[in-house]
C-alpha atoms as a PDB file:
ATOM      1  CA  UNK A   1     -12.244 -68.571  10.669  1.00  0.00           C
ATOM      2  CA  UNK A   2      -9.845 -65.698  12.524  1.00  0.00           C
ATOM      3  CA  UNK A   3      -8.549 -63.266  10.507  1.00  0.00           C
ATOM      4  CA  UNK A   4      -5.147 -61.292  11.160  1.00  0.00           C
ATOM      5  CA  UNK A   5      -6.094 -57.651  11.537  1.00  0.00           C
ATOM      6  CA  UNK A   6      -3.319 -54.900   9.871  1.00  0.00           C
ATOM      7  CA  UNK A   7      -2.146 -53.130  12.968  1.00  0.00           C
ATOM      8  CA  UNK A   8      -3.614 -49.671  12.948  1.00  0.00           C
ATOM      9  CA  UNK A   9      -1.093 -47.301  11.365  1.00  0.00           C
ATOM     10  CA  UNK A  10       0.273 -44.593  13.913  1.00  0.00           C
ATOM     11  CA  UNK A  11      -0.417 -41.301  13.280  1.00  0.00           C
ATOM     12  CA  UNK A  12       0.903 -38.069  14.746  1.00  0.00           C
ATOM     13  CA  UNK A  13      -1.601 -35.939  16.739  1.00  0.00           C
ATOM     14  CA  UNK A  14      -3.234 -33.121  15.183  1.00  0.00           C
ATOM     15  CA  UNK A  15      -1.090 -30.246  15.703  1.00  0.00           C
ATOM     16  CA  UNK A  16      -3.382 -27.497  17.488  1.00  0.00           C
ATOM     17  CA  UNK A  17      -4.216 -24.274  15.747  1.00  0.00           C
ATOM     18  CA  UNK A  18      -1.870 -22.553  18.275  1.00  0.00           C
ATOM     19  CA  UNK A  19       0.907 -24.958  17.501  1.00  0.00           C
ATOM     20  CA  UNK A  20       0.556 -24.665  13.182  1.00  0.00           C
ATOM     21  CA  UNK A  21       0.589 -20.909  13.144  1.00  0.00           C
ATOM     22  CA  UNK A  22       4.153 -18.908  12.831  1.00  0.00           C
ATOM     23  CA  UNK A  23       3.829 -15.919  15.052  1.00  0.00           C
ATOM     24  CA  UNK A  24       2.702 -13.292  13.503  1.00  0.00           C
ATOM     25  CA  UNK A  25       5.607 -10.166  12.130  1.00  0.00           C
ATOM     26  CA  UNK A  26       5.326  -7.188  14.210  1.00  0.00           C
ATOM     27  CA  UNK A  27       5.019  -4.152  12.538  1.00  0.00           C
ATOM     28  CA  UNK A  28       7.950  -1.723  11.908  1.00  0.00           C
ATOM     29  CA  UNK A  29       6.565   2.120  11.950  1.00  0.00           C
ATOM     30  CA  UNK A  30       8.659   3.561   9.812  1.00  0.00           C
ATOM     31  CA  UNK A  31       9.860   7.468   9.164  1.00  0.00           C
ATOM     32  CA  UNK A  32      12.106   7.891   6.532  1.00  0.00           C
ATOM     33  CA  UNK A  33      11.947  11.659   6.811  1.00  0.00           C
ATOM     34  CA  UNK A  34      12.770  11.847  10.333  1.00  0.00           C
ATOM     35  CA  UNK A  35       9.956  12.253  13.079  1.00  0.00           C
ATOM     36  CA  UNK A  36       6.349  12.892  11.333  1.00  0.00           C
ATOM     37  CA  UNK A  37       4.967  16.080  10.906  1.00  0.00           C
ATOM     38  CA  UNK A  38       1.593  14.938  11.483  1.00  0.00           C
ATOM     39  CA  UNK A  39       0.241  11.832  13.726  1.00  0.00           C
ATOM     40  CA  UNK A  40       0.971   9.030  11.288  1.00  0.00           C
ATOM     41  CA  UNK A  41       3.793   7.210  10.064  1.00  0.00           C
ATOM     42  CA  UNK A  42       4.595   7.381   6.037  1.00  0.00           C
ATOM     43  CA  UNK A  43       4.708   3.793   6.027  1.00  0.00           C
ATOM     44  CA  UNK A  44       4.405   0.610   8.456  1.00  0.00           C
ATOM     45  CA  UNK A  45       5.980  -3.017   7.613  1.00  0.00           C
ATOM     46  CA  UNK A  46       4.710  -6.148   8.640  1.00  0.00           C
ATOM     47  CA  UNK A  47       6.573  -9.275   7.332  1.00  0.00           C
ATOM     48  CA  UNK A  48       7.223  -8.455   3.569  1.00  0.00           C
ATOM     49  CA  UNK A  49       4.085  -6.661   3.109  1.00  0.00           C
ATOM     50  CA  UNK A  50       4.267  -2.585   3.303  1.00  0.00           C
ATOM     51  CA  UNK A  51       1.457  -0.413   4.194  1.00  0.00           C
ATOM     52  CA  UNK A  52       1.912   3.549   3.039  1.00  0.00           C
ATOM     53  CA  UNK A  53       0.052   6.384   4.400  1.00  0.00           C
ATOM     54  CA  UNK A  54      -2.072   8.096   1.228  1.00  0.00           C
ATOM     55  CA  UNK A  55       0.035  10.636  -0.270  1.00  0.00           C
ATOM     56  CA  UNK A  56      -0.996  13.724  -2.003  1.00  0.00           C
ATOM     57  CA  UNK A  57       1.025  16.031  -4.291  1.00  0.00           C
ATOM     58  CA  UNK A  58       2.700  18.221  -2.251  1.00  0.00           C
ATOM     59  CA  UNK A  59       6.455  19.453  -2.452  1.00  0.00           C
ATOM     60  CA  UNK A  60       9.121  19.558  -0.532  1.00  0.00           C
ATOM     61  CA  UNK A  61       8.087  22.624   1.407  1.00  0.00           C
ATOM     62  CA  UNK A  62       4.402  20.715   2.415  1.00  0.00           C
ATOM     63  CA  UNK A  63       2.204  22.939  -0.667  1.00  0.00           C
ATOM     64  CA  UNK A  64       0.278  21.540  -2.996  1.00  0.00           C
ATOM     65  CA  UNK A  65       1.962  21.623  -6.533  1.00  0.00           C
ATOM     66  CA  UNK A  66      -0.112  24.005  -8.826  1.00  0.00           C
ATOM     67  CA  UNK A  67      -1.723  23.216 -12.208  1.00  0.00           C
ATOM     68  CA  UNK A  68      -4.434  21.031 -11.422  1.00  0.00           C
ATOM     69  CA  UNK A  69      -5.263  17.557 -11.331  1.00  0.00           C
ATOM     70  CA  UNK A  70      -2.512  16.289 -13.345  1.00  0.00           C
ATOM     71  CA  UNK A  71       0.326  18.052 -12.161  1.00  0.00           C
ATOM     72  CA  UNK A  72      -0.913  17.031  -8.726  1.00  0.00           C
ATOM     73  CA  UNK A  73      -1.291  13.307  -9.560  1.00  0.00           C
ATOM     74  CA  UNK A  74       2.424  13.186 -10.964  1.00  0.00           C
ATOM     75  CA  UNK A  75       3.455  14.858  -7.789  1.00  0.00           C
ATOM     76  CA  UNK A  76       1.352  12.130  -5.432  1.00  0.00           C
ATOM     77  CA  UNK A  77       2.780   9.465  -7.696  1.00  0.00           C
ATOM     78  CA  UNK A  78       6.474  10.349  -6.849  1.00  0.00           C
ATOM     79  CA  UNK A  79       5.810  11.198  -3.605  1.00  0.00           C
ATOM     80  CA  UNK A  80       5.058   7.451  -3.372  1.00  0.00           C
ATOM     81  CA  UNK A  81       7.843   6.558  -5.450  1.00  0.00           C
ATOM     82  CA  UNK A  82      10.141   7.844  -2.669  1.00  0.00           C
ATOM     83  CA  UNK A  83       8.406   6.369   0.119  1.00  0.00           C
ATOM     84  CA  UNK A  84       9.300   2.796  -1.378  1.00  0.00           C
ATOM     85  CA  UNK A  85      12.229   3.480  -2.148  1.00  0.00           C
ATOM     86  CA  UNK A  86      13.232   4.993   1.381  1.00  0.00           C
ATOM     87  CA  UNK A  87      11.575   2.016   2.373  1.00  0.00           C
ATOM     88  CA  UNK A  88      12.660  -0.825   0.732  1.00  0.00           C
ATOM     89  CA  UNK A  89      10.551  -0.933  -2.061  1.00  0.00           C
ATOM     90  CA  UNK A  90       9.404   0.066  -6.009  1.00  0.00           C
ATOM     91  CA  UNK A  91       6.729   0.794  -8.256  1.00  0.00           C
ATOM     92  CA  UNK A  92       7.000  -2.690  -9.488  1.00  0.00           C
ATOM     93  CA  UNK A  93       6.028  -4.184  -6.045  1.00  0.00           C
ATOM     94  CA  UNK A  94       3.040  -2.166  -5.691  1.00  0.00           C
ATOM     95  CA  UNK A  95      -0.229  -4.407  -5.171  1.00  0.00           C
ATOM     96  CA  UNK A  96      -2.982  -2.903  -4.459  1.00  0.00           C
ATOM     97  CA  UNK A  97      -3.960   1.084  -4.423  1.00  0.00           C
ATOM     98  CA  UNK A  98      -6.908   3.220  -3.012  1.00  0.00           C
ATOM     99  CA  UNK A  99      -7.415   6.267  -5.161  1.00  0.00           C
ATOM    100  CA  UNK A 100      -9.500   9.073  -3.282  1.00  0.00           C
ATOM    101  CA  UNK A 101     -10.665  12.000  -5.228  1.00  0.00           C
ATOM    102  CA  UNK A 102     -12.273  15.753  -4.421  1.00  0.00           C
ATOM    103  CA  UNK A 103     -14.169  15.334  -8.811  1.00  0.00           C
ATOM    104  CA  UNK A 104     -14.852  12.400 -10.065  1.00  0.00           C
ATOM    105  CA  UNK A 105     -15.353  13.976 -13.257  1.00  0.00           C
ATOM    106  CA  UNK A 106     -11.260  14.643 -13.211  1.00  0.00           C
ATOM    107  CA  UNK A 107     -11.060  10.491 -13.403  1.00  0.00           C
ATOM    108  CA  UNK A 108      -9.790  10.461 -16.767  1.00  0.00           C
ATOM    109  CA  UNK A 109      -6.970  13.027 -16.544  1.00  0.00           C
ATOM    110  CA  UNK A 110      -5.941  11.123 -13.567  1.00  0.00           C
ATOM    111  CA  UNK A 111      -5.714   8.000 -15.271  1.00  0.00           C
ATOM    112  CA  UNK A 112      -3.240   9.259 -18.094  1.00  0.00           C
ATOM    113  CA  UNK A 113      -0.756  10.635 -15.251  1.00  0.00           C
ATOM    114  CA  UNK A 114      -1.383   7.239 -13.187  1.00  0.00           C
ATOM    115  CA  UNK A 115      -0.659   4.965 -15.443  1.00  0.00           C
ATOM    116  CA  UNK A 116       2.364   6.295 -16.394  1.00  0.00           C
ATOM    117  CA  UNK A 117       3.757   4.389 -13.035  1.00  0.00           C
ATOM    118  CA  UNK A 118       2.914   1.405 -13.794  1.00  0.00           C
ATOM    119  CA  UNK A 119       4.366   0.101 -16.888  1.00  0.00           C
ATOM    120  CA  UNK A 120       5.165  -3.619 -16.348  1.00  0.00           C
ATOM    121  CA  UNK A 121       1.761  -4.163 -14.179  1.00  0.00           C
ATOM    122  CA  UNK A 122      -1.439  -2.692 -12.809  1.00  0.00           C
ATOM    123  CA  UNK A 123      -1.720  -3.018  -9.513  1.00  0.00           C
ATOM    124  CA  UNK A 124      -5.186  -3.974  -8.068  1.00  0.00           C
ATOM    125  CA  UNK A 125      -7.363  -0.859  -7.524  1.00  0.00           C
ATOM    126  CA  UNK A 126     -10.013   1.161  -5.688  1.00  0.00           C
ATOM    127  CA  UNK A 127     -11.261   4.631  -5.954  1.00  0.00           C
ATOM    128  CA  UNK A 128     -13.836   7.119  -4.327  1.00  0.00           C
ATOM    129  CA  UNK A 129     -14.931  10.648  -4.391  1.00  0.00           C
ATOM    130  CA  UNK A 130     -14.646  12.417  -1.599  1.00  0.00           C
ATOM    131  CA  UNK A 131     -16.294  15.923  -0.362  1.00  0.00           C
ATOM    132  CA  UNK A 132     -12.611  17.221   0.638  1.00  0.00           C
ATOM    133  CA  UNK A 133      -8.985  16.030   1.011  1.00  0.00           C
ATOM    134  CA  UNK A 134      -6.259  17.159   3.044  1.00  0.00           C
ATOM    135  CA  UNK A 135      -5.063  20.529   2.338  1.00  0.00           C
ATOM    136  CA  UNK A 136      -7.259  21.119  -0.720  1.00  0.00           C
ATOM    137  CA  UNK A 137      -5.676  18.113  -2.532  1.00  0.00           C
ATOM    138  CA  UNK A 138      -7.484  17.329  -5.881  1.00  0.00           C
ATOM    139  CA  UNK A 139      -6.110  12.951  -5.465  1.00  0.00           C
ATOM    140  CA  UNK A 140      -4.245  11.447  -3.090  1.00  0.00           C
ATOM    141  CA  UNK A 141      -3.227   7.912  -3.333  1.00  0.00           C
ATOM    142  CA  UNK A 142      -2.194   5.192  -0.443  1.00  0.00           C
ATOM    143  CA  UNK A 143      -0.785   2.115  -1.929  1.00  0.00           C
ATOM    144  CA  UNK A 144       0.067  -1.592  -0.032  1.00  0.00           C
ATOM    145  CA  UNK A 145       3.618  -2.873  -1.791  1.00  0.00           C
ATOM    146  CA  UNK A 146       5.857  -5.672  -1.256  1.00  0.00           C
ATOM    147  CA  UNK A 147       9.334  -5.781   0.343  1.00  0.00           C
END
């Protein structure tokens, strides 16, 4: 006895790898304060996501601030304030920060000024010592945000 057979349903070729990926955003070098100063850019934007330089606590004339670590990490916190902001950005779209630091043992003064900026959310977080920072900096900061 013969059976009917169900016709195979169609199908749609696989698309290729090449074919199912969106090109990717190219990245926007941006310089809010007019040409850099140094050889990098404050911040670069790819797609939604922003990527800033780290930031230490200098003023507007390029010195570090004076009275120590916490004066310092205020200053380094709105320096990155203004990048975002110049840049399309906030505080609250900050996801994800790399703290570097010249003492470790400074960690918890840092942390009272540094969490000061981040009162809805904590972004995601790493943090180092290092033997020396730029300029004598006591913290500096780089942070990845969202448009």
């Amino acid at each position: 006895m013969a059976t009917a057979s169900a016709p195979a349903p169609e199908h749609a070729p696989a698309p290729t790898a090449a074919a199912s990926m969106a090109a990717p955003a190219a990245p926007e070098f941006l310089t809010p304060y007019g040409r850099p100063q140094y050889p990098f850019s404050p911040a670069v934007r790819v797609g939604d996501m922003l990527y800033l330089a780290g930031q230490i606590g200098t003023d507007s004339t390029g010195r570090l601030v004076p009275g120590g670590i916490q004066a310092e990490t205020r200053q380094t916190m709105e320096n990155i304030r203004d990048v975002l902001a110049r840049t399309g950005s906030s505080m609250d779209r900050v996801v994800k920060c790399t703290v570097m630091m010249a003492d470790m043992t400074e960690w918890p003064a840092m942390n009272a000024i540094y969490a000061t900026y981040f009162p809805r959310h904590y972004p995601a977080r790493s943090a180092f010592g290092a033997t020396a920072l730029a300029l004598g900096a006591r913290v500096e900061v780089e942070c990845l945000a969202t448009r």
